[in-house]
C-alpha atoms as a PDB file:
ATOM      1  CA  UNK A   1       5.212  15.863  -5.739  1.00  0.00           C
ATOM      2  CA  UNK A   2       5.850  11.864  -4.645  1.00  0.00           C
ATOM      3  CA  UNK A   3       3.313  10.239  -2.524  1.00  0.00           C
ATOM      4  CA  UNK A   4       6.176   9.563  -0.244  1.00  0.00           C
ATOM      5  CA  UNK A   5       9.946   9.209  -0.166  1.00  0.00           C
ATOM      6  CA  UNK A   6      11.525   6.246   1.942  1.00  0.00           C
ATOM      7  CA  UNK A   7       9.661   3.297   3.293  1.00  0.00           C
ATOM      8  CA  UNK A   8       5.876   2.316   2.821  1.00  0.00           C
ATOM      9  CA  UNK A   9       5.075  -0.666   4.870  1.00  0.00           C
ATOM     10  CA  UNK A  10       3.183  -3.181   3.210  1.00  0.00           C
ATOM     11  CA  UNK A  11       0.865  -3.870   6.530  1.00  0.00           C
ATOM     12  CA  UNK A  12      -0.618  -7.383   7.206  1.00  0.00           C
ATOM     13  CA  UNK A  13      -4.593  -7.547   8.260  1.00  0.00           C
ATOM     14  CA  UNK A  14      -4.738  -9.084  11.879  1.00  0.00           C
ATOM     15  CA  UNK A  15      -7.690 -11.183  12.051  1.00  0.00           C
ATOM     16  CA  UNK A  16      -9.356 -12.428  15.433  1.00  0.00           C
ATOM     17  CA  UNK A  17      -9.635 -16.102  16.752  1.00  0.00           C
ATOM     18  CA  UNK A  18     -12.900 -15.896  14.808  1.00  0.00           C
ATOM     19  CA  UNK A  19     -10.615 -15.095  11.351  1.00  0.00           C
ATOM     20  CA  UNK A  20     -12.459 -11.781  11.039  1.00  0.00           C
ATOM     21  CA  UNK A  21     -10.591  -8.188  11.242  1.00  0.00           C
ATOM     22  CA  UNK A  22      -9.338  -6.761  14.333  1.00  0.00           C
ATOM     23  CA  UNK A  23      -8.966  -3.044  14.155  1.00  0.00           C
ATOM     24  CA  UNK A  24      -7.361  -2.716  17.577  1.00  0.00           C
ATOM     25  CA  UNK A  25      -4.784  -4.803  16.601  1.00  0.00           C
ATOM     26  CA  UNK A  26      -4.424  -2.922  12.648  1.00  0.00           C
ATOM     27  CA  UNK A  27      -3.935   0.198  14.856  1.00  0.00           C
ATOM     28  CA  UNK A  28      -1.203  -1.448  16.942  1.00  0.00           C
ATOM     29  CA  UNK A  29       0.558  -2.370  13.990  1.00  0.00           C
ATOM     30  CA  UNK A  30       0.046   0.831  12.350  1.00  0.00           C
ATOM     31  CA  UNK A  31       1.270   2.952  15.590  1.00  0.00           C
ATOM     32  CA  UNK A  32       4.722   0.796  15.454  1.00  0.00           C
ATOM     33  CA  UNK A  33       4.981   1.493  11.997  1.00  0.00           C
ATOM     34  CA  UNK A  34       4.679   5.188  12.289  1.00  0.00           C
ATOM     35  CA  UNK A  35       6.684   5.173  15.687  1.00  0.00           C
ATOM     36  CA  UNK A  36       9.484   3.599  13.892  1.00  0.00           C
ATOM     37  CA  UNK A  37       9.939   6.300  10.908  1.00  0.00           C
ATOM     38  CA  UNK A  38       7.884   4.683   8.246  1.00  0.00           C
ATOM     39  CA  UNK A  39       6.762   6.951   5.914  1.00  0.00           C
ATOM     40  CA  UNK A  40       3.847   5.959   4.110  1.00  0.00           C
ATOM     41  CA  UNK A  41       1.027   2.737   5.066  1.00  0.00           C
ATOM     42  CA  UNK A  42       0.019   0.649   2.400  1.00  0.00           C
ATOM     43  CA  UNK A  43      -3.522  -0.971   3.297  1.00  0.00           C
ATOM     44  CA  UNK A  44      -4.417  -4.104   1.445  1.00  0.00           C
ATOM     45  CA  UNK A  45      -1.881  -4.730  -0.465  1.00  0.00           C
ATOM     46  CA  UNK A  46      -0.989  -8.274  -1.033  1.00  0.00           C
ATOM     47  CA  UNK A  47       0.798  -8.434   1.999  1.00  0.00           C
ATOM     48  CA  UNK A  48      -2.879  -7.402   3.474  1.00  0.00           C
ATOM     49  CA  UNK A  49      -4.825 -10.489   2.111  1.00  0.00           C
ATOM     50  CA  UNK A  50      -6.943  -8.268   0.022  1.00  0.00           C
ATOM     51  CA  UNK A  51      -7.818 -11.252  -2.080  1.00  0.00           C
ATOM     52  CA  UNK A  52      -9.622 -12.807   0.611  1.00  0.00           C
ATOM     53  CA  UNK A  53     -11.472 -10.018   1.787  1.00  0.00           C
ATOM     54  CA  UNK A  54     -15.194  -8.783   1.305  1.00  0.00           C
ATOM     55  CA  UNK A  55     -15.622  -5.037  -0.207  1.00  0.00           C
ATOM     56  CA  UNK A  56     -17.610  -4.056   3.301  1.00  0.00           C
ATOM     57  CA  UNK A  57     -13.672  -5.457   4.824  1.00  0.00           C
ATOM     58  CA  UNK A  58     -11.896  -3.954   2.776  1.00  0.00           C
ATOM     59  CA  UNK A  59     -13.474  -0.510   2.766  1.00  0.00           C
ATOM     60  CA  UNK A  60     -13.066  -0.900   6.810  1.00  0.00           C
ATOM     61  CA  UNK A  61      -9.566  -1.756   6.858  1.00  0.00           C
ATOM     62  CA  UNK A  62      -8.484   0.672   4.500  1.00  0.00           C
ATOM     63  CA  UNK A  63     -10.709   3.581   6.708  1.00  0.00           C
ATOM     64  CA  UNK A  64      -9.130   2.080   9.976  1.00  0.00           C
ATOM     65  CA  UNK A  65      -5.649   2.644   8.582  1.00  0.00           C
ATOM     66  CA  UNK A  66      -6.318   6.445   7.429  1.00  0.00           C
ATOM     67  CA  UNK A  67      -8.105   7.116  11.000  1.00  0.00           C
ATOM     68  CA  UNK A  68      -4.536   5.438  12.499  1.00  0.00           C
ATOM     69  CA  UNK A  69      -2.056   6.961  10.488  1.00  0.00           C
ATOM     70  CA  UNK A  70      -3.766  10.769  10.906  1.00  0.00           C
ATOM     71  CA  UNK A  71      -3.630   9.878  14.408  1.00  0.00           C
ATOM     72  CA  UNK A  72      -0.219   8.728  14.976  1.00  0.00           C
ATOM     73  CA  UNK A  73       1.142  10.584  12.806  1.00  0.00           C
ATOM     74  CA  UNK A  74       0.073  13.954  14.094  1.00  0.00           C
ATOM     75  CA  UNK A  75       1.365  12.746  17.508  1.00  0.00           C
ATOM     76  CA  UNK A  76       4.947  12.357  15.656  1.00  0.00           C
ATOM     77  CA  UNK A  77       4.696  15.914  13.598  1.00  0.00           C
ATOM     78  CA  UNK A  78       4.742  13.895  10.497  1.00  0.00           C
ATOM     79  CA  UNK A  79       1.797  13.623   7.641  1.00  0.00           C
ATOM     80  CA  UNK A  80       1.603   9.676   6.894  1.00  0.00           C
ATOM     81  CA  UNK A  81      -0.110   8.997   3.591  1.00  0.00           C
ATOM     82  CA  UNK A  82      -2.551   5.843   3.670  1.00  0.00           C
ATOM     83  CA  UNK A  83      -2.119   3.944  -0.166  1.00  0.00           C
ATOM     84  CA  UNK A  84      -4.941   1.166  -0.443  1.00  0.00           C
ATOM     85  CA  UNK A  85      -4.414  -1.313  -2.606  1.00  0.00           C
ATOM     86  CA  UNK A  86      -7.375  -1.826  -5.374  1.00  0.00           C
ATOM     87  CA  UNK A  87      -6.037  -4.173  -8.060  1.00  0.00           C
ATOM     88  CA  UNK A  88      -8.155  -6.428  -9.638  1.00  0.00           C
ATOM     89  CA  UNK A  89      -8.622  -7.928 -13.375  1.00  0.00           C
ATOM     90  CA  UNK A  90     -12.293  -6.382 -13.792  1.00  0.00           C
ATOM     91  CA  UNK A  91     -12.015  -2.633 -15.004  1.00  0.00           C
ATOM     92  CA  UNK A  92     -15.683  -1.322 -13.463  1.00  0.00           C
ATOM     93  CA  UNK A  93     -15.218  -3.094 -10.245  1.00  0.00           C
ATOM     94  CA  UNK A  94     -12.057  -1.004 -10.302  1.00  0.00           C
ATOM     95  CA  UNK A  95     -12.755   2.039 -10.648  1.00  0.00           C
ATOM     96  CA  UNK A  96     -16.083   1.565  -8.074  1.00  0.00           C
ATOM     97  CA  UNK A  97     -13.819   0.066  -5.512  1.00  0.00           C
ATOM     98  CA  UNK A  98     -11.151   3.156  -6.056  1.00  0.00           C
ATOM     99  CA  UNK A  99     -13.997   5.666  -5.697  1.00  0.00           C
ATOM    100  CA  UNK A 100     -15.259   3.857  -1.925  1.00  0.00           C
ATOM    101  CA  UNK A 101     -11.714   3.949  -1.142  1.00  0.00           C
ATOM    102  CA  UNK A 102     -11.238   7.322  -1.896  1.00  0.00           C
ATOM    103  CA  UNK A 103     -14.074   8.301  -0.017  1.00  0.00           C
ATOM    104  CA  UNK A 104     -12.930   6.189   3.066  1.00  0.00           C
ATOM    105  CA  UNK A 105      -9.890   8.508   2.744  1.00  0.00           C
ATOM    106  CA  UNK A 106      -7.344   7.122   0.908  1.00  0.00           C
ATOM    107  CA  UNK A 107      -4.373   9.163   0.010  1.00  0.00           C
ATOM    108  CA  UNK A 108      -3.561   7.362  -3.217  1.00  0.00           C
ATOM    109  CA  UNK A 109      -4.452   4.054  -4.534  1.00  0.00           C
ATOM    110  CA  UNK A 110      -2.530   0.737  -5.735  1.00  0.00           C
ATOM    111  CA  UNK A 111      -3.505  -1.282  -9.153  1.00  0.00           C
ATOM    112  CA  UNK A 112      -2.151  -4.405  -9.990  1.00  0.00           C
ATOM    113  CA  UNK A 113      -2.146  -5.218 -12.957  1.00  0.00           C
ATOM    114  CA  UNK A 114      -5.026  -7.421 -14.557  1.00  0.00           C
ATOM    115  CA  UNK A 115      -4.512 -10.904 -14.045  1.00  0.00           C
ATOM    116  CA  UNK A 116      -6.003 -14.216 -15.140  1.00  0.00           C
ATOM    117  CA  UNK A 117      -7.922 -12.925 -18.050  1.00  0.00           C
ATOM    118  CA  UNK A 118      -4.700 -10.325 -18.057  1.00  0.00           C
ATOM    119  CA  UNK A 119      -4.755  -8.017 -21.309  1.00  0.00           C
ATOM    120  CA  UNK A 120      -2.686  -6.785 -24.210  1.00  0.00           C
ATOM    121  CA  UNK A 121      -0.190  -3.291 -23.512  1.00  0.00           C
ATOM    122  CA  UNK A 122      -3.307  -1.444 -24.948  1.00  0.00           C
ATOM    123  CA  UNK A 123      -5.774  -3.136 -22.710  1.00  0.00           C
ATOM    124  CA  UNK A 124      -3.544  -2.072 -19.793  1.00  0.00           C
ATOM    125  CA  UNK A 125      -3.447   1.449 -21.152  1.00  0.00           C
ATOM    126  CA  UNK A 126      -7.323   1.614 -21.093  1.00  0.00           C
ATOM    127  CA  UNK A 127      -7.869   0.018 -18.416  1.00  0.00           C
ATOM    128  CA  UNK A 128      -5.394   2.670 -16.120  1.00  0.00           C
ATOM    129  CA  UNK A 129      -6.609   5.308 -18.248  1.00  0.00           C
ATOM    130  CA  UNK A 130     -10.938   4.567 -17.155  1.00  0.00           C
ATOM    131  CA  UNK A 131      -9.483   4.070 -13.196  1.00  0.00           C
ATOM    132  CA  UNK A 132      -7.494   7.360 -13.499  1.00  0.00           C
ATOM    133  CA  UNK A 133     -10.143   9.334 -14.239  1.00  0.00           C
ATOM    134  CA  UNK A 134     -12.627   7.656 -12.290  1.00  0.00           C
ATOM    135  CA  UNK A 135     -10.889   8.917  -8.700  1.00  0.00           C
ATOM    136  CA  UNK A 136      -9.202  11.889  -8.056  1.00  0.00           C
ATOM    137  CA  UNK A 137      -5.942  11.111  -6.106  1.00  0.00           C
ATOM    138  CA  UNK A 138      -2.562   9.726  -7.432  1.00  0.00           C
ATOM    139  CA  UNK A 139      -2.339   6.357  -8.660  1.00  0.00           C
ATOM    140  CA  UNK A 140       0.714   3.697  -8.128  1.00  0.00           C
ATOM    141  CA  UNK A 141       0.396   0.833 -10.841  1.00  0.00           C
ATOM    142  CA  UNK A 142       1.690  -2.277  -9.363  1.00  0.00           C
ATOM    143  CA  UNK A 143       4.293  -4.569 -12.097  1.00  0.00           C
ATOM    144  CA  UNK A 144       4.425  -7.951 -10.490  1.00  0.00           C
ATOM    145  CA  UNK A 145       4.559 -10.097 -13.406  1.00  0.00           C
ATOM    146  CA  UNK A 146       5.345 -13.121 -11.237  1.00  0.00           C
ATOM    147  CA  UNK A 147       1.967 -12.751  -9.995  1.00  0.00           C
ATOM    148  CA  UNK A 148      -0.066 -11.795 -12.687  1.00  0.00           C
ATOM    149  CA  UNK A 149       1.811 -13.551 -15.398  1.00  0.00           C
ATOM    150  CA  UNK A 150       0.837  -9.882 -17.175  1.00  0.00           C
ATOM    151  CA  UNK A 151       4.418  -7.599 -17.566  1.00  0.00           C
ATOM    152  CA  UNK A 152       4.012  -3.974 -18.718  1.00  0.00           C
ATOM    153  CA  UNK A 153       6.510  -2.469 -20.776  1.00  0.00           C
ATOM    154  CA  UNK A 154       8.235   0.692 -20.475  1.00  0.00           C
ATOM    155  CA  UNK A 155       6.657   2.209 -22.810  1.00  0.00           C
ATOM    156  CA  UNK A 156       3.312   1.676 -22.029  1.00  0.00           C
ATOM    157  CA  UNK A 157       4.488   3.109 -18.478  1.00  0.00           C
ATOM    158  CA  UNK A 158       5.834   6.188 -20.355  1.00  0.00           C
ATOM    159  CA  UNK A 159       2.525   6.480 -22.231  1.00  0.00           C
ATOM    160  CA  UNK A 160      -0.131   6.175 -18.784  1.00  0.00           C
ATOM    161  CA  UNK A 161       2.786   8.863 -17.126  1.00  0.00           C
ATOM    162  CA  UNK A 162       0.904  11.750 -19.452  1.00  0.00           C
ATOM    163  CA  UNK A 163      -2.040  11.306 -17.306  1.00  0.00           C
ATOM    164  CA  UNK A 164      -1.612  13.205 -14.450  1.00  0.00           C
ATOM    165  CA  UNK A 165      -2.944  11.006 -11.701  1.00  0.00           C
ATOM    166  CA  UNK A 166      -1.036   8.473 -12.575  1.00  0.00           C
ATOM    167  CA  UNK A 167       1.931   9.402 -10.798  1.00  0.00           C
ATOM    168  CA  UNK A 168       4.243   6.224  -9.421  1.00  0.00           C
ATOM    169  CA  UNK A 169       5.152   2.272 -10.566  1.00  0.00           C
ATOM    170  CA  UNK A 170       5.860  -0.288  -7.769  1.00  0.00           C
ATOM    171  CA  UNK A 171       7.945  -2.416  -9.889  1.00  0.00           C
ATOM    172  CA  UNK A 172       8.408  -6.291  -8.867  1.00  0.00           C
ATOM    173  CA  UNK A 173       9.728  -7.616 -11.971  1.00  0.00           C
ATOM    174  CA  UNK A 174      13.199  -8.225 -11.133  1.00  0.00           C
ATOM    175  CA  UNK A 175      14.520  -7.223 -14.423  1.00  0.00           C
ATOM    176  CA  UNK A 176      17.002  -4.438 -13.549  1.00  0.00           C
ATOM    177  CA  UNK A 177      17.010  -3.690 -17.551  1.00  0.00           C
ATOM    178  CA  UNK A 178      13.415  -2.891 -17.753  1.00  0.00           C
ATOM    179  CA  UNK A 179      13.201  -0.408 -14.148  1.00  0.00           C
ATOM    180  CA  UNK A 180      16.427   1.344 -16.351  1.00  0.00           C
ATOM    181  CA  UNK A 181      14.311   1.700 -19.117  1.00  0.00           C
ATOM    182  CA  UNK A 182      11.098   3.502 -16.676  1.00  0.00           C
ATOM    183  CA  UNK A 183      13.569   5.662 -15.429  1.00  0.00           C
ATOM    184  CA  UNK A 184      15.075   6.551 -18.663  1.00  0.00           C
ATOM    185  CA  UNK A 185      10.906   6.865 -20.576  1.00  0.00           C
ATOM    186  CA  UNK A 186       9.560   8.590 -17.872  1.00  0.00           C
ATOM    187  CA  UNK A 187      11.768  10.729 -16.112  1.00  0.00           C
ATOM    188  CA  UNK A 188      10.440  12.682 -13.505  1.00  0.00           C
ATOM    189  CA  UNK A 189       6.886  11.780 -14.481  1.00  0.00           C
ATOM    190  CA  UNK A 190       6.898   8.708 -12.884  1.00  0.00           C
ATOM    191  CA  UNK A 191       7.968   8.037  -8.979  1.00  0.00           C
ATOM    192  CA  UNK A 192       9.549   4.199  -9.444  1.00  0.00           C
ATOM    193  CA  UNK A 193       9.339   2.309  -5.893  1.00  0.00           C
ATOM    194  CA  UNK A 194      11.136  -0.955  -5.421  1.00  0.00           C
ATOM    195  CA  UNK A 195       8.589  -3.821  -5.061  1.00  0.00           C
ATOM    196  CA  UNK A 196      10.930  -6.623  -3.129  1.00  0.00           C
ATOM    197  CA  UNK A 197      12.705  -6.548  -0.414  1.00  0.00           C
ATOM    198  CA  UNK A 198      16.295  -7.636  -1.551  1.00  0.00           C
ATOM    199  CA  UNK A 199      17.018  -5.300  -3.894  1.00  0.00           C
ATOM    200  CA  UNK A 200      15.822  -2.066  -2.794  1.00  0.00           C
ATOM    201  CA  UNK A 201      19.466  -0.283  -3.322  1.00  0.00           C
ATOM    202  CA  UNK A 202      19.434  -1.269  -7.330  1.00  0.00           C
ATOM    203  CA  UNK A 203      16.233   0.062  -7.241  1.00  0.00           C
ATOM    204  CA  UNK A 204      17.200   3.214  -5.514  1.00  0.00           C
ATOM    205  CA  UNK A 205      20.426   3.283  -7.584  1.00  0.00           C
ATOM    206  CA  UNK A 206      18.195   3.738 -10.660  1.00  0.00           C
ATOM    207  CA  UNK A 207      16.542   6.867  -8.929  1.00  0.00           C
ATOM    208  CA  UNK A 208      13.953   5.004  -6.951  1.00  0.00           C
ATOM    209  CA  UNK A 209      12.023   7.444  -4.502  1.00  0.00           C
ATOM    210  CA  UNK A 210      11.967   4.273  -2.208  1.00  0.00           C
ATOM    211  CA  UNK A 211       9.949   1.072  -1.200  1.00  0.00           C
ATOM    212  CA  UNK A 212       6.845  -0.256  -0.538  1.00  0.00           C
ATOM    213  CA  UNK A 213       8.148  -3.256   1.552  1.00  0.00           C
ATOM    214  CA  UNK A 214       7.304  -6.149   3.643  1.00  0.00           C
ATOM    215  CA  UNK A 215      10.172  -6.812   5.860  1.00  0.00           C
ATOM    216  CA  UNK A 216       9.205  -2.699   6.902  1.00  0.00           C
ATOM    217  CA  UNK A 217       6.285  -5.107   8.874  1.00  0.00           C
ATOM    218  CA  UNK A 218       9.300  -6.521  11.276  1.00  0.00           C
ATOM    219  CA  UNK A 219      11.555  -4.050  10.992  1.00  0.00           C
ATOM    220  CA  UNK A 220      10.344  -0.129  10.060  1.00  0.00           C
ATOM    221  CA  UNK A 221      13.123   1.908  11.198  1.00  0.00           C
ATOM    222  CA  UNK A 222      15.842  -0.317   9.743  1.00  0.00           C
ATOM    223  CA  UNK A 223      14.141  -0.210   6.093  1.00  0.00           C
ATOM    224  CA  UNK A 224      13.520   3.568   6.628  1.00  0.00           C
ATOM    225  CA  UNK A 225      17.204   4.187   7.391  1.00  0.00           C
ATOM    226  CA  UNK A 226      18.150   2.019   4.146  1.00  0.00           C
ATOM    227  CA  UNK A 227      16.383   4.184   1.792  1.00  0.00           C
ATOM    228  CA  UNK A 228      17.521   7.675   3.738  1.00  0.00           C
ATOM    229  CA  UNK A 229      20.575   6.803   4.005  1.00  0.00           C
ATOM    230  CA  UNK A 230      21.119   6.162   0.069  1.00  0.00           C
ATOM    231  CA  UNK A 231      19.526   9.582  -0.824  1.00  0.00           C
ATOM    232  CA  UNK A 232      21.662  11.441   1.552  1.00  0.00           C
ATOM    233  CA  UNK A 233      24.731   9.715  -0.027  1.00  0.00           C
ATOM    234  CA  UNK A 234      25.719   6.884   2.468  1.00  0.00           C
ATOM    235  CA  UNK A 235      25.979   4.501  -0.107  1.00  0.00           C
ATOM    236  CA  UNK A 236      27.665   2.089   2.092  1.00  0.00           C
ATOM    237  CA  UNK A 237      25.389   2.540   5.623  1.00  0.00           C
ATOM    238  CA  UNK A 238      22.518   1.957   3.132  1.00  0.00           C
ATOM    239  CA  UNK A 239      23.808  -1.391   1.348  1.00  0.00           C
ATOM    240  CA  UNK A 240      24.678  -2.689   5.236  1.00  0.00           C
ATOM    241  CA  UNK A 241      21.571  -2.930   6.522  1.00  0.00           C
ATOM    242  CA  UNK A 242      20.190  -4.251   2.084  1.00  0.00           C
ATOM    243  CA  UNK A 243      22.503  -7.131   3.024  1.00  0.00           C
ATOM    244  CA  UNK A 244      22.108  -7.351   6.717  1.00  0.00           C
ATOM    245  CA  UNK A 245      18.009  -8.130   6.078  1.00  0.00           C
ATOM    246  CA  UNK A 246      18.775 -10.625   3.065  1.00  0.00           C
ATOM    247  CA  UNK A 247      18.639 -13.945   5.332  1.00  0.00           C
ATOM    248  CA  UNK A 248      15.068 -12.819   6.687  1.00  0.00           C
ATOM    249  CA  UNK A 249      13.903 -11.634   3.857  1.00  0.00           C
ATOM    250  CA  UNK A 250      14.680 -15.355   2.222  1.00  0.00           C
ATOM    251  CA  UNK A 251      12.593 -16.823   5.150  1.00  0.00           C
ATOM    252  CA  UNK A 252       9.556 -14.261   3.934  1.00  0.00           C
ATOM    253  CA  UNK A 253       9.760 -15.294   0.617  1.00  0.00           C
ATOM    254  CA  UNK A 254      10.364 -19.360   1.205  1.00  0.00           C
ATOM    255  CA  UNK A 255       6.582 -19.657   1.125  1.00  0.00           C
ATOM    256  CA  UNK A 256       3.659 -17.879  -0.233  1.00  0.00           C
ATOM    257  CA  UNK A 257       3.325 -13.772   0.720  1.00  0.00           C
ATOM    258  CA  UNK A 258       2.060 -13.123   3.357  1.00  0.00           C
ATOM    259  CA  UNK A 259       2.577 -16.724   5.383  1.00  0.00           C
ATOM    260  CA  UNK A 260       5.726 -15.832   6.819  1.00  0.00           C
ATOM    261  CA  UNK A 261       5.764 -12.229   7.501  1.00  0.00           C
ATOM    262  CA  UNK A 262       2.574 -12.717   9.661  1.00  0.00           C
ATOM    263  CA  UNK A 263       4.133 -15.602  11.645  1.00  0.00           C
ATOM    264  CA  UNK A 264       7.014 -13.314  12.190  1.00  0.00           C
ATOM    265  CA  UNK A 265       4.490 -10.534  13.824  1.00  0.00           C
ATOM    266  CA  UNK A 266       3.349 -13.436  16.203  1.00  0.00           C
ATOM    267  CA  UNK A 267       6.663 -14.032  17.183  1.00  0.00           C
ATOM    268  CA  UNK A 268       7.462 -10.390  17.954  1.00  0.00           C
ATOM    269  CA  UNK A 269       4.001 -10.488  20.236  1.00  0.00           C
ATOM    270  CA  UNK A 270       1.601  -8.833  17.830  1.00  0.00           C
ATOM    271  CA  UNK A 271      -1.840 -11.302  17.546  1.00  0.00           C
ATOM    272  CA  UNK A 272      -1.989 -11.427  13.869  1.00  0.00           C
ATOM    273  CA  UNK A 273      -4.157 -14.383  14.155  1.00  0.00           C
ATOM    274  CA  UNK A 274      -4.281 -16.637  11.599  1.00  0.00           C
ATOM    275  CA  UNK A 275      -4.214 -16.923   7.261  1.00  0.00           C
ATOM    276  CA  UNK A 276      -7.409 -17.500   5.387  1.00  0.00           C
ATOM    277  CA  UNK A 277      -7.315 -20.356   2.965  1.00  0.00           C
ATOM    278  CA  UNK A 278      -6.347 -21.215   0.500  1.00  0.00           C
ATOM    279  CA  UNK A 279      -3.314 -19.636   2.489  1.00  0.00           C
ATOM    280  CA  UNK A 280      -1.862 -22.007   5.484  1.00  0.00           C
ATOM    281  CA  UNK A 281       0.539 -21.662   7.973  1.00  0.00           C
ATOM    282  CA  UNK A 282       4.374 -22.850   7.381  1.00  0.00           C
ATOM    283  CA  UNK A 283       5.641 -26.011   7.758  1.00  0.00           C
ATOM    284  CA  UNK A 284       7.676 -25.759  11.145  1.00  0.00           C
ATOM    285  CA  UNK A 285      11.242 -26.140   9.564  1.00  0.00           C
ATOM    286  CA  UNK A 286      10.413 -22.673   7.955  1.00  0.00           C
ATOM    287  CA  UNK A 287       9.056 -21.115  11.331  1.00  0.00           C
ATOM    288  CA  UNK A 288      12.354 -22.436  12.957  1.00  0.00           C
ATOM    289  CA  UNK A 289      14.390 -20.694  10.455  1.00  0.00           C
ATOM    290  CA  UNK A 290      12.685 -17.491  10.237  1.00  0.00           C
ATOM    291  CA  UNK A 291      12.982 -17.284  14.435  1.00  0.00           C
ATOM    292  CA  UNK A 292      16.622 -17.698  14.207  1.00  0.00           C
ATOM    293  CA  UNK A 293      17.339 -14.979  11.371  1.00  0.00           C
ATOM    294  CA  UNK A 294      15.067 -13.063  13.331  1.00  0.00           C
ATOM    295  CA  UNK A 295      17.260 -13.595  16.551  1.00  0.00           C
ATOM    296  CA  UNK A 296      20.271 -12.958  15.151  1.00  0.00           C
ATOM    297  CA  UNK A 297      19.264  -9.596  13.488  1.00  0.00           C
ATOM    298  CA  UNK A 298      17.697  -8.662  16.960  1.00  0.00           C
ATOM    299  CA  UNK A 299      14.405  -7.983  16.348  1.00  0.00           C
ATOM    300  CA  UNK A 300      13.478 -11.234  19.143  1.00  0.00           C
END
């Protein structure tokens, strides 16, 4: 069974004037999500800043969001599944953080892959193969090669599918040729979720289950809708609204994840507070731009 089918929301971490999490305003952000037909939170993610937060943070935000989503999502009829990320490049601090996740009540769990001292395709097989079975809930491995500068292939995919935990792939790598290839290794052992915003039909065209998005921060029901409406067959409603978000979704990706996307919460009246460094805010041309492609979508 998939985690989830549509759109998983890449949430941003609100911090206070102070720069430290603000859970009131997490559950704000968390209540619009769910109120607006997402259908899965993903808690620290890169989107979330997890880079620059503590373990004792981390653990918190990821417990706030599963206390939110049961919450609101009861109050909507709908079970909301809470994915945390936990990537990192050291293999034991991996599969410690997975287990505190897991106890904070994670539904599933997010792994980059190793970057930095990255690996070699049998390296990544061991080291998803020690985090597997050191948690008990399903597993998304996270291909962002732009990030990592570390690309796994297809066929090490296909070969980490046979464990049974390891159920999804949030694949970034903008090589339509290699998600092609997942689909046509792994089949129905592996759930394939686009990782970008601005080509989440391809993605879906290839038999993606759906995405775990950013944009869905600024605009939940419309990235929802994209991904239902392709799986019930309205090819052309779903490649409207793919091409309608394009000129925000160039303002989010103009500068460094997650600078943008948390300015645009602050413009739609959500106190997101500010980055922590080395992240900084954008330059004002950017700001200017993103408010107008905002405005003329309608979201402000």
């Amino acid at each position: 069974m998939s985690i989830f089918i549509g759109s998983g929301a890449a949430v941003c971490t609100p911090f206070d004037a102070g720069n430290r999490f603000n859970p009131e305003e997490y559950e704000k952000l968390i209540k619009f999500q769910i109120e607006n037909g997402t259908d899965a939170i993903v808690s620290c993610g890169t989107t979330g800043e997890l880079s620059t937060l503590s373990k004792d943070e981390h653990i918190e935000v990821v417990r706030t969001a599963v206390s939110a989503a049961k919450k609101y999502g009861e109050a909507q009829g709908r079970n909301v599944p809470v994915i945390a990320g936990a990537g990192g490049n050291n293999t034991a601090y991996c599969e410690e953080i997975g287990r505190e996740l897991t106890k904070a009540g994670a539904d599933a769990l997010m792994y980059t892959t190793p970057y930095y001292n990255k690996t070699s395709q049998r390296g990544l097989i061991e080291h998803f193969t020690r985090i597997a079975a050191a948690v008990n809930v399903p597993i998304v491995m996270y291909n962002i090669p732009p990030r990592t500068a570390m690309n796994m292939t297809p066929k090490t995919m296909a070969e980490l599918a046979k464990i049974p935990n390891i159920t999804a792939v949030k694949e970034a790598s903008g090589d339509f040729g290699h998600v092609a290839e997942i689909a046509e290794r792994c089949g129905d052992a592996l759930d394939i979720y686009s990782g970008n915003d601005d080509y989440i039909v391809p993605i879906l065209s290839l038999g993606g289950k759906g995405v775990i998005s950013t944009i869905a921060n600024i605009a939940p029901a419309q990235v929802h809708d994209l991904v239902i409406k392709l799986h019930a067959g309205d090819v052309a409603g779903s490649r409207k609204i793919q091409l309608g978000i394009l000129p925000i979704v160039r303002c989010l990706f103009t500068d460094v994840n997650p600078i943008v996307i948390k300015t645009a919460l602050n413009l739609m009246g959500f106190k997101m507070g500010g980055l922590r460094a080395p992240l900084v805010a954008p330059e004002d041309a950017l700001t200017a731009q993103l408010q107008q492609a905002m405005k003329d979508y309608g979201l402000i």
